[in-house]
N, C-alpha and C. Protein backbone atom coordinates (compact mmCIF):
# COMPACT_ATOMS: atom_id res chain seq x y z
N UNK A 1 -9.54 84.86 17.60
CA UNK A 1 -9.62 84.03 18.76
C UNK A 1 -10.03 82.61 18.45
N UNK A 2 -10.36 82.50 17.63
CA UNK A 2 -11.50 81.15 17.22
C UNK A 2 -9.94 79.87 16.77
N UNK A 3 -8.79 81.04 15.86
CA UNK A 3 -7.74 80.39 15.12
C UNK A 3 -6.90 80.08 16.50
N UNK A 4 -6.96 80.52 18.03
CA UNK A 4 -6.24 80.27 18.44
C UNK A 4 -6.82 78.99 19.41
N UNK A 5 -8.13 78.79 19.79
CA UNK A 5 -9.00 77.64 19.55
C UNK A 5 -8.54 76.36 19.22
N UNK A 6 -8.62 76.50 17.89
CA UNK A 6 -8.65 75.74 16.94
C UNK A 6 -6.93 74.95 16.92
N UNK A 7 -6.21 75.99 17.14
CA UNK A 7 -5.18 75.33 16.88
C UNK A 7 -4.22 74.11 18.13
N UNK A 8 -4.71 75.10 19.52
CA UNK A 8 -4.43 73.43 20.51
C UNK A 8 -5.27 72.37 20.04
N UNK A 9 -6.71 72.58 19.94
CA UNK A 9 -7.16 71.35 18.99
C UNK A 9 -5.96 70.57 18.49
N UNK A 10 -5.97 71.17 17.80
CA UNK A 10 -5.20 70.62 16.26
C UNK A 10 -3.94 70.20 16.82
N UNK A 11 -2.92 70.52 17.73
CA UNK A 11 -2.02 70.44 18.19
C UNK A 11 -2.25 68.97 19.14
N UNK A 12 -3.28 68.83 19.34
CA UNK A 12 -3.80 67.80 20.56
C UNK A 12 -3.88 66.66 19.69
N UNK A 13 -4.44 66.33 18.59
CA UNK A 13 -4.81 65.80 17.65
C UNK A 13 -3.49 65.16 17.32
N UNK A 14 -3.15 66.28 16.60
CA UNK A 14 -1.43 65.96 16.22
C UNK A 14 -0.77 64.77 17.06
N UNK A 15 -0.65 65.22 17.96
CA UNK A 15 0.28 64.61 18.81
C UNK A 15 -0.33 63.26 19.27
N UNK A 16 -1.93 62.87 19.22
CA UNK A 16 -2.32 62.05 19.47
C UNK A 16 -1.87 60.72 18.29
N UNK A 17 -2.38 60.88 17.14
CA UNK A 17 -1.56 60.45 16.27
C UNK A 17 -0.57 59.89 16.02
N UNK A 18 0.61 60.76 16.12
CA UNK A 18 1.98 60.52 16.50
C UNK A 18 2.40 59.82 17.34
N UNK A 19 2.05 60.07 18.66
CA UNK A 19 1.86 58.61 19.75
C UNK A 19 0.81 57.31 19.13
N UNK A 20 0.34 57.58 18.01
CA UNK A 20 -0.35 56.07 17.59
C UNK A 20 0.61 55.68 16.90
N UNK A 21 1.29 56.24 16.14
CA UNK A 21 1.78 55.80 15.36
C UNK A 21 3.21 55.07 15.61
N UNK A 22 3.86 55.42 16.91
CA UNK A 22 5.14 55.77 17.16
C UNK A 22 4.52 54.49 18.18
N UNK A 23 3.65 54.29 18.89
CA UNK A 23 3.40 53.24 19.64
C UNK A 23 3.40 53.24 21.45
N UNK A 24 3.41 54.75 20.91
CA UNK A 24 3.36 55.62 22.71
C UNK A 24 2.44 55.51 23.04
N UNK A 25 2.74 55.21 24.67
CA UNK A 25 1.17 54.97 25.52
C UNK A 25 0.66 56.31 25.55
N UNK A 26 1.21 57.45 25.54
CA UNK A 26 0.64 58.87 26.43
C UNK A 26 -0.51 59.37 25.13
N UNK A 27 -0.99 59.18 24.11
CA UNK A 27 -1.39 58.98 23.25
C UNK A 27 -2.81 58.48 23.50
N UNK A 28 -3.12 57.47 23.37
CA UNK A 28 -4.66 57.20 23.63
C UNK A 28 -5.05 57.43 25.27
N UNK A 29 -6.28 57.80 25.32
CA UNK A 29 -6.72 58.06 26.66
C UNK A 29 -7.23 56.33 27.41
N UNK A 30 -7.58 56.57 28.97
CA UNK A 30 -8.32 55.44 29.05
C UNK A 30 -9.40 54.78 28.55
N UNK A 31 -9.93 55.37 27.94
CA UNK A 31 -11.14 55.11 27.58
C UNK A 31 -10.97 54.40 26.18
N UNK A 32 -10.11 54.87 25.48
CA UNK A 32 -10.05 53.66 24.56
C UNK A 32 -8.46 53.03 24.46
N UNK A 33 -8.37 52.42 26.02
CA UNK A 33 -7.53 51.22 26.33
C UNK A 33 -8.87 50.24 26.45
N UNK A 34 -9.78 50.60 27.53
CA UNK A 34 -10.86 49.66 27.35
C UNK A 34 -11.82 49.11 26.68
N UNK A 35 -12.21 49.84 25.57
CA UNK A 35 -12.20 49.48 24.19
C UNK A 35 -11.15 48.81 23.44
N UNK A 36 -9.90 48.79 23.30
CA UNK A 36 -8.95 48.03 22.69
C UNK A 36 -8.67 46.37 23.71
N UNK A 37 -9.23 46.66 24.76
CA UNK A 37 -8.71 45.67 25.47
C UNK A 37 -10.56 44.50 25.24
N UNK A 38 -11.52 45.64 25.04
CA UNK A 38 -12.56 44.35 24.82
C UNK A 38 -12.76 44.02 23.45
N UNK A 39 -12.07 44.90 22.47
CA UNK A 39 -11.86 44.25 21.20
C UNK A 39 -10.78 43.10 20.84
N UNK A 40 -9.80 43.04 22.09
CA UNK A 40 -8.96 42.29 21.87
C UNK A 40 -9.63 41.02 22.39
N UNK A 41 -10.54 40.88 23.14
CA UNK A 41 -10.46 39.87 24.02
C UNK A 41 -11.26 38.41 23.00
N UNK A 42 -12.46 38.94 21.97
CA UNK A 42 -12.73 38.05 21.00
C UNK A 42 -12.05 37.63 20.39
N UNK A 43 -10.77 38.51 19.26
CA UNK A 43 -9.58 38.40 18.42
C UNK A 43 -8.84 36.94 18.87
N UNK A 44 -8.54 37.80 20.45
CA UNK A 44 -7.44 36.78 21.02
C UNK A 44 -7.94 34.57 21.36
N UNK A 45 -9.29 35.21 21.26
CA UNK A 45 -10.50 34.03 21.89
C UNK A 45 -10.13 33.20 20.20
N UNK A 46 -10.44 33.68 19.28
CA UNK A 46 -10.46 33.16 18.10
C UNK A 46 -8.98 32.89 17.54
N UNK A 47 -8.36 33.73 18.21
CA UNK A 47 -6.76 33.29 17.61
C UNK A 47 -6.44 31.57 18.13
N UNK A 48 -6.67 31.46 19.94
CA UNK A 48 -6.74 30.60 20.30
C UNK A 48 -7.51 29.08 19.72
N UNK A 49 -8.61 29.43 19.66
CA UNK A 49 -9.51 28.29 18.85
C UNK A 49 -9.10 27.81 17.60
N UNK A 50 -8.97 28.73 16.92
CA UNK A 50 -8.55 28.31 15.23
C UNK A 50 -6.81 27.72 16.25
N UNK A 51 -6.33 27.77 16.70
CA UNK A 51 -4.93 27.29 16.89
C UNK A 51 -4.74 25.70 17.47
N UNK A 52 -6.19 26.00 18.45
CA UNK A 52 -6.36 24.20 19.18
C UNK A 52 -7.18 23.92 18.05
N UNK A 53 -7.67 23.80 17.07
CA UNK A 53 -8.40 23.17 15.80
C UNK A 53 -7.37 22.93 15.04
N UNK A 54 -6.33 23.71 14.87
CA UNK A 54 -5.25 23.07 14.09
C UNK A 54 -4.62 21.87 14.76
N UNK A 55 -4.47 21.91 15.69
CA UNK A 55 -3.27 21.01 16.34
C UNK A 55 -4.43 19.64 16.93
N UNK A 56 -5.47 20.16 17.28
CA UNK A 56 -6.61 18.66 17.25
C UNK A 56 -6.65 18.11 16.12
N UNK A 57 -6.65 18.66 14.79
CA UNK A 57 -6.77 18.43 13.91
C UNK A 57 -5.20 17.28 13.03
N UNK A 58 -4.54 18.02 13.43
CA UNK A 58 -3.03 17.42 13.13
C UNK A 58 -2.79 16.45 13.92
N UNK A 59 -3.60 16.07 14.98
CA UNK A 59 -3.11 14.88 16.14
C UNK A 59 -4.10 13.71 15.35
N UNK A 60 -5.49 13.78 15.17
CA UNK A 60 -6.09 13.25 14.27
C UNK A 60 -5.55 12.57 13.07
N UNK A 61 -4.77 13.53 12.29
CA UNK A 61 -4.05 13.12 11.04
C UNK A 61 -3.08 12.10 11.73
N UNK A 62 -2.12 12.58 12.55
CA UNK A 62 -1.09 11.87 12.58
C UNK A 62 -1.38 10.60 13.67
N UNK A 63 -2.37 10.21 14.53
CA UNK A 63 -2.81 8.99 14.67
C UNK A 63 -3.86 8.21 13.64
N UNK A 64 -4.53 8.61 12.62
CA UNK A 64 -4.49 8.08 11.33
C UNK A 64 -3.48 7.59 11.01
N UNK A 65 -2.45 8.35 10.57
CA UNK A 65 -1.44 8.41 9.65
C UNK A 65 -0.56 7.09 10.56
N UNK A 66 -0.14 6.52 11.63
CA UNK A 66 -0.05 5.99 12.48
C UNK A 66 -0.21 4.73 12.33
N UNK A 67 -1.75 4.80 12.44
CA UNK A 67 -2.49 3.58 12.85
C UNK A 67 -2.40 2.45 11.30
N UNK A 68 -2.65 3.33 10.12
CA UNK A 68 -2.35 2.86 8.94
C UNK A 68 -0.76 2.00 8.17
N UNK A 69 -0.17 2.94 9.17
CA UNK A 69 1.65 2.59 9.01
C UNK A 69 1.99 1.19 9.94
N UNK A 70 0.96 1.43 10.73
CA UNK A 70 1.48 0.51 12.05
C UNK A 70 0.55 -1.37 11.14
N UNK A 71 -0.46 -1.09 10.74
CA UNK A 71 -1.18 -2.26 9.95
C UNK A 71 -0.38 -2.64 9.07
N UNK A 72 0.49 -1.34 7.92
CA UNK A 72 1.24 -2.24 6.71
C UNK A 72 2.45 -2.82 7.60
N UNK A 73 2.89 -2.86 8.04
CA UNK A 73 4.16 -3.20 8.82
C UNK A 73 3.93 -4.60 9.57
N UNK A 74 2.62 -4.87 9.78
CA UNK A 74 2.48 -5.65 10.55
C UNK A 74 2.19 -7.08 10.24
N UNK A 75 2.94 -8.18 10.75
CA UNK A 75 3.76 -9.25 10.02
C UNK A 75 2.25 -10.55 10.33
N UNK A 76 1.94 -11.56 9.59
CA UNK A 76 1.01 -12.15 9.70
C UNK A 76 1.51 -13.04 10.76
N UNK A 77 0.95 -13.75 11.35
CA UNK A 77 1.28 -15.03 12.76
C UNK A 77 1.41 -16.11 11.76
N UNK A 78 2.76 -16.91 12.66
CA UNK A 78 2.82 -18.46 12.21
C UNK A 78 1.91 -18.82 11.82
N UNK A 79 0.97 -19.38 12.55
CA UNK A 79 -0.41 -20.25 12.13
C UNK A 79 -0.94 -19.63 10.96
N UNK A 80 -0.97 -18.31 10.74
CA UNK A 80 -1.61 -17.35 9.27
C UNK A 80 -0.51 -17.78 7.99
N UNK A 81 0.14 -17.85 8.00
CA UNK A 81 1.50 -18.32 7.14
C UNK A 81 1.78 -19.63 6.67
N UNK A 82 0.67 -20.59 7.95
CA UNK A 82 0.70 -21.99 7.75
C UNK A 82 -0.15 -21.87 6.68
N UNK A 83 -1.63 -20.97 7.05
CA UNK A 83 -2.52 -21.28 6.42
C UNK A 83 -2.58 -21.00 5.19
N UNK A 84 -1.78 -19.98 4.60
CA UNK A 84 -1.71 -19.06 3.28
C UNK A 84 -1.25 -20.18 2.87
N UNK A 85 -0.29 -21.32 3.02
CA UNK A 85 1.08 -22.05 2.58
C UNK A 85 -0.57 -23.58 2.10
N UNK A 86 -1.25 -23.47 2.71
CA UNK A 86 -1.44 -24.91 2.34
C UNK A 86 -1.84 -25.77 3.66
N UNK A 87 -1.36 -25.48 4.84
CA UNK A 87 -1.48 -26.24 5.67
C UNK A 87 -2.72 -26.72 6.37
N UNK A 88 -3.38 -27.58 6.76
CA UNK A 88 -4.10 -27.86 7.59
C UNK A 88 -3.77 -28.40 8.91
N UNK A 89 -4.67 -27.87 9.98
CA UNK A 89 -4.48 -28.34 11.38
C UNK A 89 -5.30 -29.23 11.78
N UNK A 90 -5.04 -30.06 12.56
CA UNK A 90 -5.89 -30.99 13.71
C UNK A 90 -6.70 -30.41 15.15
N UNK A 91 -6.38 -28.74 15.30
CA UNK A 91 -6.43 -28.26 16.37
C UNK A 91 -5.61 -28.46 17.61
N UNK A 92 -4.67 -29.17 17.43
CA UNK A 92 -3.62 -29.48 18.48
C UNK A 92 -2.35 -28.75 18.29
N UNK A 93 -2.30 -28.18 17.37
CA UNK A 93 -1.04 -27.81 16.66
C UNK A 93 0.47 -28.57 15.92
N UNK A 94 -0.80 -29.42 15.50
CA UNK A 94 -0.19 -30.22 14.70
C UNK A 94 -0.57 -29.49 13.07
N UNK A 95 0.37 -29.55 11.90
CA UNK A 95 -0.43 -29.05 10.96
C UNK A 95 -0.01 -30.19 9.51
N UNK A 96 -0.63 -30.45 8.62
CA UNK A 96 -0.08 -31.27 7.91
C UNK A 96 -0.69 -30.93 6.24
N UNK A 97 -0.18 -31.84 5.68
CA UNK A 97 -0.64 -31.45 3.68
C UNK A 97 -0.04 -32.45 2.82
N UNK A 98 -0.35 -31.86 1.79
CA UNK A 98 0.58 -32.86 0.61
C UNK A 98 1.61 -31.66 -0.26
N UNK A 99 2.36 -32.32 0.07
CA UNK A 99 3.43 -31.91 -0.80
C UNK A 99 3.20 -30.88 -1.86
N UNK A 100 3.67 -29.69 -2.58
CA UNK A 100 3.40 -29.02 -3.07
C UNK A 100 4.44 -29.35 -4.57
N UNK A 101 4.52 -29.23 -5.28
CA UNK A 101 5.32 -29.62 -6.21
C UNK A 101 6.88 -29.63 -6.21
N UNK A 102 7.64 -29.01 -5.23
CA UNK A 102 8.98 -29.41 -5.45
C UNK A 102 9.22 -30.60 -4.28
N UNK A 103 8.77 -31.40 -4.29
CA UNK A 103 9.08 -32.74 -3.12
C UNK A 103 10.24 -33.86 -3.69
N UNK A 104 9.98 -33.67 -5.12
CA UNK A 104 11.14 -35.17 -5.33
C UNK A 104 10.98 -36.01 -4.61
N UNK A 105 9.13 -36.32 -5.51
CA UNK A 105 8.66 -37.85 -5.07
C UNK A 105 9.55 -38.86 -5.87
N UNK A 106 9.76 -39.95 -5.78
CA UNK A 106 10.57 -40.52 -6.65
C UNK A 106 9.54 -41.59 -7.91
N UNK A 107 9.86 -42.20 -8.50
CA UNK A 107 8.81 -42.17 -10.27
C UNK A 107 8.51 -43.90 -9.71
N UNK A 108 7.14 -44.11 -9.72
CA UNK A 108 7.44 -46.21 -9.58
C UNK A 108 7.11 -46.31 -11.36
N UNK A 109 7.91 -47.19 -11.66
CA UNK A 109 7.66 -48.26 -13.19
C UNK A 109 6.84 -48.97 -12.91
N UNK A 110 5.96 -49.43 -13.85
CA UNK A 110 5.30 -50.24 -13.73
C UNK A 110 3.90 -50.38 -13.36
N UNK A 111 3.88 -49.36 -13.42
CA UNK A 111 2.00 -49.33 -12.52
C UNK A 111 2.33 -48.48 -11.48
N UNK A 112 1.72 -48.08 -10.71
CA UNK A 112 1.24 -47.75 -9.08
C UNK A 112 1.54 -46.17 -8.69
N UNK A 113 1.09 -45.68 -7.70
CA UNK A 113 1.28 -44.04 -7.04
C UNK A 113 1.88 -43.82 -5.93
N UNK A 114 2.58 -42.47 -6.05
CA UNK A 114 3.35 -42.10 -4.94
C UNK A 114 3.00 -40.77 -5.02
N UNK A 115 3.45 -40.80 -3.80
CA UNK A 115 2.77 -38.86 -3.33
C UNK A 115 3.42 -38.51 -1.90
N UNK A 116 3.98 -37.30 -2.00
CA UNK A 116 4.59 -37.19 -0.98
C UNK A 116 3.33 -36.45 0.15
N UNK A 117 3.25 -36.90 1.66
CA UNK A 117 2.52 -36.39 2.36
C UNK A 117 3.70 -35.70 3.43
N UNK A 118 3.18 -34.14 4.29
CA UNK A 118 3.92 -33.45 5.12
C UNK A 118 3.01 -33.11 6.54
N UNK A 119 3.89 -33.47 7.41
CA UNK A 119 3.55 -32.68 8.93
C UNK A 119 4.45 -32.38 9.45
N UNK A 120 4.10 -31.30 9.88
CA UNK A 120 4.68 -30.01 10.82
C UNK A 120 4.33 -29.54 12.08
N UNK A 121 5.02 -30.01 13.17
CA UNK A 121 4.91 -30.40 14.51
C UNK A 121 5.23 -28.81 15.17
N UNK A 122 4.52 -27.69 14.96
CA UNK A 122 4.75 -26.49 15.10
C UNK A 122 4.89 -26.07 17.11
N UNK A 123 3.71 -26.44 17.59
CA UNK A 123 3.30 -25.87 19.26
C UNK A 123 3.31 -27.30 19.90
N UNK A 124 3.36 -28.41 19.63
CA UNK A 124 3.87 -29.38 20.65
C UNK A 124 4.64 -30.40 19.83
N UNK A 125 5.40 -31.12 20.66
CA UNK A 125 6.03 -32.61 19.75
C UNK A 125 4.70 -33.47 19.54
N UNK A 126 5.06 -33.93 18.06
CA UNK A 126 3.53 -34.46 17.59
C UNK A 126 3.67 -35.64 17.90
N UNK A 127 4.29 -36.39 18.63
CA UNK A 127 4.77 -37.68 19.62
C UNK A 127 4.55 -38.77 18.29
N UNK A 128 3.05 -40.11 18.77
CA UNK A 128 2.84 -41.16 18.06
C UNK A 128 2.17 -40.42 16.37
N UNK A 129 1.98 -40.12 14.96
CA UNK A 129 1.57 -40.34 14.47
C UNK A 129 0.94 -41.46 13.61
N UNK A 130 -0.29 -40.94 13.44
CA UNK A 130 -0.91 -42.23 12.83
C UNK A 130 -1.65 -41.63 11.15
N UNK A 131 -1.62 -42.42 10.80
CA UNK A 131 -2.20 -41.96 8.87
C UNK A 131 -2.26 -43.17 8.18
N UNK A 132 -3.98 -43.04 7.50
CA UNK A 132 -4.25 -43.74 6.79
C UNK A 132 -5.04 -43.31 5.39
N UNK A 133 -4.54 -43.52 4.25
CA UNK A 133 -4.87 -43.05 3.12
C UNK A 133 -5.70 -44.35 2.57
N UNK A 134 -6.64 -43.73 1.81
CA UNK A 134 -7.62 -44.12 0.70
C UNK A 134 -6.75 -44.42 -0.40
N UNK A 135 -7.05 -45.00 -1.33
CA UNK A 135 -6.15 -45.26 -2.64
C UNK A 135 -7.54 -45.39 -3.96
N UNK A 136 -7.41 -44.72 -4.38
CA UNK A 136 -8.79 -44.72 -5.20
C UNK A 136 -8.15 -44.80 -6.86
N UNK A 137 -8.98 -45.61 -7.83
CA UNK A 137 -8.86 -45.72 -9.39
C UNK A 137 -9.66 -44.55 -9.76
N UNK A 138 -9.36 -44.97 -11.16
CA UNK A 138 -9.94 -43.55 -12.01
C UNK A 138 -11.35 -43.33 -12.09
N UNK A 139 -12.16 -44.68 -11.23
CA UNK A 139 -14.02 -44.66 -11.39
C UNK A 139 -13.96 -44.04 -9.92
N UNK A 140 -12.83 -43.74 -9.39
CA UNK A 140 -13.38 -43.88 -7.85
C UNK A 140 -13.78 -44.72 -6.67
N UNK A 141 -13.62 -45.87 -7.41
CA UNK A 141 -13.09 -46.96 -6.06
C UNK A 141 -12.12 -46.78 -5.24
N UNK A 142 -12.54 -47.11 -3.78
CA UNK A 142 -11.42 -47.71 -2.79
C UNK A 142 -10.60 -48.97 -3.43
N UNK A 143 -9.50 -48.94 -4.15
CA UNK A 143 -8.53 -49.91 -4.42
C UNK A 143 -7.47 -50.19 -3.39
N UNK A 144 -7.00 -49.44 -2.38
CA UNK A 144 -6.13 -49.56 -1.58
C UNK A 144 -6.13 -48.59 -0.50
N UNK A 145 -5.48 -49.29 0.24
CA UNK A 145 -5.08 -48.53 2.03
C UNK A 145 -4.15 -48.64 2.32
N UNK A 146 -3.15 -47.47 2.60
CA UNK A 146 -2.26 -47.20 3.01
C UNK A 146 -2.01 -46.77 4.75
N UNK A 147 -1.72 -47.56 5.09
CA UNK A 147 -1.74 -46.93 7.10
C UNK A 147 0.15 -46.74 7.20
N UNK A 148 0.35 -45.78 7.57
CA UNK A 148 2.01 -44.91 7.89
C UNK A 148 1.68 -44.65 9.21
N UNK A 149 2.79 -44.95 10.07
CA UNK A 149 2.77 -44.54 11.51
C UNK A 149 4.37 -44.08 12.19
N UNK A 150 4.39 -43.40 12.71
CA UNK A 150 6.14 -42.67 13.00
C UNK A 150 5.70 -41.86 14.30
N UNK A 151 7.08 -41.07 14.23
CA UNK A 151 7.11 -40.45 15.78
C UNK A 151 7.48 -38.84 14.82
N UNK A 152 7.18 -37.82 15.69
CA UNK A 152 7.36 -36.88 15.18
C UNK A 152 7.59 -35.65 16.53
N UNK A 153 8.98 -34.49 16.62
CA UNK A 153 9.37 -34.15 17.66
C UNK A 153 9.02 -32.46 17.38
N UNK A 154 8.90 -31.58 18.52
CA UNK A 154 8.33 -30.28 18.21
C UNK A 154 8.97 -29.36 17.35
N UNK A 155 8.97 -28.87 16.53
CA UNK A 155 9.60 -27.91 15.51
C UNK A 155 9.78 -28.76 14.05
N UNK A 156 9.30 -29.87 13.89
CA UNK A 156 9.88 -30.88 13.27
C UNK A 156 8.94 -30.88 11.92
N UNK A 157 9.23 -31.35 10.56
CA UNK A 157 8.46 -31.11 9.07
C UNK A 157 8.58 -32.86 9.07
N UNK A 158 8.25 -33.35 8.90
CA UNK A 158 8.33 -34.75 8.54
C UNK A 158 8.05 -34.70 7.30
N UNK A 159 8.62 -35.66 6.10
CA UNK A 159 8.00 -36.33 5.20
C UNK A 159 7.21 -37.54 4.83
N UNK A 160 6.37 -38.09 4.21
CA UNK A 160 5.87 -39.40 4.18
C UNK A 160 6.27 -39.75 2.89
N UNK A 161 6.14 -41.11 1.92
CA UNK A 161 5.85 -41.17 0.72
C UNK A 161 4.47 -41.79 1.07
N UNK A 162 3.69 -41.90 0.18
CA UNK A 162 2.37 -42.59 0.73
C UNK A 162 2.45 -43.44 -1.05
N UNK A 163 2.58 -44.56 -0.85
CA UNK A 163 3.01 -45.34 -2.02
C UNK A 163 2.00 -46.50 -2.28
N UNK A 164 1.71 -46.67 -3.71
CA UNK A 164 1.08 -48.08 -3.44
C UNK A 164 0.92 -48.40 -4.88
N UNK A 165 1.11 -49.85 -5.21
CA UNK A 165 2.13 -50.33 -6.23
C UNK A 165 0.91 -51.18 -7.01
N UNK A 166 -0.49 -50.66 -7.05
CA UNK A 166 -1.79 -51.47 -7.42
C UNK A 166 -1.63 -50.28 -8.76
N UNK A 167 -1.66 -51.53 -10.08
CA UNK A 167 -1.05 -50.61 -11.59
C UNK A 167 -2.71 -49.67 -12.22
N UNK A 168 -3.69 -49.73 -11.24
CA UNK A 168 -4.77 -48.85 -11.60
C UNK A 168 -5.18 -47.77 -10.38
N UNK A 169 -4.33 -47.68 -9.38
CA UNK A 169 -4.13 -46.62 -8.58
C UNK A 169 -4.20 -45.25 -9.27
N UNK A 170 -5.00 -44.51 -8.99
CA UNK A 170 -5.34 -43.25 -9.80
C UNK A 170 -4.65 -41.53 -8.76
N UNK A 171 -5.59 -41.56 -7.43
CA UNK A 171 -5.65 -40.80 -6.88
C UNK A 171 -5.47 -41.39 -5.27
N UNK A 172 -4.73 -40.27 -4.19
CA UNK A 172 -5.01 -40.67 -2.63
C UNK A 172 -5.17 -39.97 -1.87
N UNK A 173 -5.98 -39.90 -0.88
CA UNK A 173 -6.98 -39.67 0.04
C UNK A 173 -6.59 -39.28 1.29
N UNK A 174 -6.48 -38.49 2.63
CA UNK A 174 -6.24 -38.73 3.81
C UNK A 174 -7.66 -38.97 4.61
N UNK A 175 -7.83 -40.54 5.00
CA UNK A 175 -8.66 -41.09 5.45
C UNK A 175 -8.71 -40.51 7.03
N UNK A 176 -7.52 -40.97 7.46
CA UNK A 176 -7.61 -40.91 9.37
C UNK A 176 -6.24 -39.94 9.42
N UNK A 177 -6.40 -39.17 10.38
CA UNK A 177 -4.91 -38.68 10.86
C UNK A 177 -5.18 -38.24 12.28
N UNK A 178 -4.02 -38.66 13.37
CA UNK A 178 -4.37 -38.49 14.50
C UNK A 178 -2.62 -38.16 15.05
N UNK A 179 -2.52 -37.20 15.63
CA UNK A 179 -1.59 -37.46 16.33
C UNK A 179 -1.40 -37.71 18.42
N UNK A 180 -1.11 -38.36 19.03
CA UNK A 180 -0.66 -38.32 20.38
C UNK A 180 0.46 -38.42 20.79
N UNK A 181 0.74 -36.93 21.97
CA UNK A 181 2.19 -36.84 22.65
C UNK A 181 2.06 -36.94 23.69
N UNK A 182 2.97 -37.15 24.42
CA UNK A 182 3.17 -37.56 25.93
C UNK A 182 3.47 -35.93 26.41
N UNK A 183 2.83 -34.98 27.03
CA UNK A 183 3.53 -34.22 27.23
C UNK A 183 3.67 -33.59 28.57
């Protein structure tokens, strides 16, 4: 009697199994659906989290990744381009300099200096200009003055020569520079 017991047991068992395995509901009882369903509910909690940590994480990277791409790309301003180049401003947007070595100043015989001077009439027409150079010898005296005056229109590079024909002229100076436009 005990073997015949024993064996719906075993038969119960069996079959329980088999529905686990096979993926049949009739197989587990209620009682551990609600157990599977509060073991699921942390699993599923943590599946979630680790998933928004990835993708917070990847939005992070890729506005880094972004913000870095968007800086090399990004082109310096006129006025920054003036400044790298040499230029100086008046604050009006006027900007001006000396010549940088390819000007083809032309050579004086005989004594005296030439030098090419530049303005660049960038954000308004630089209307009346006015310029007056120092002319200094090799001790550093004032030997000469040069005053240049012209008109100059917006977008415009002007050249000067700033010349002066005294045969111990060494070095020259920008004393005064002013520009006024009518605008």
């Amino acid at each position: 009697m005990a073997k015949e017991i024993d064996d719906p047991l075993r038969d119960e068992r069996l079959r329980q199994l088999l529905a686990e395995l096979e993926g049949s509901s009739q197989g587990p009882s209620r009682h551990d659906d609600s157990k599977r369903e509060r073991s699921n509910h942390p699993a599923a909690f943590l599946r979630w989290f680790l998933c928004s940590l990835f993708f917070l994480g990847l939005g992070f990277w890729a506005g880094s990744y972004h913000q870095k791409l968007r800086f090399s790309l990004q082109q310096p301003s006129e006025r920054q381009l003036l400044a790298i180049q040499g230029w100086r401003h008046d604050g009006s947007g006027v900007f001006y300099r000396w010549c940088p070595g390819l000007c083809h100043a032309p050579r004086l015989y005989g004594g005296g200096l030439i030098q090419v001077f530049e303005v660049k009439c960038v954000d308004r027409p630089c209307g009346d200009l006015s310029m007056v150079f120092s002319v200094f010898n090799s001790k550093g005296e004032v030997v000469d003055r040069v005053v240049l005056a012209d008109k100059g229109l917006q977008g415009e590079t002007r050249r000067f020569f700033v010349e002066s024909r005294k045969p111990d002229a060494a070095s020259v100076e920008l004393s005064e520079f002013s520009s006024r436009a009518r605008v």
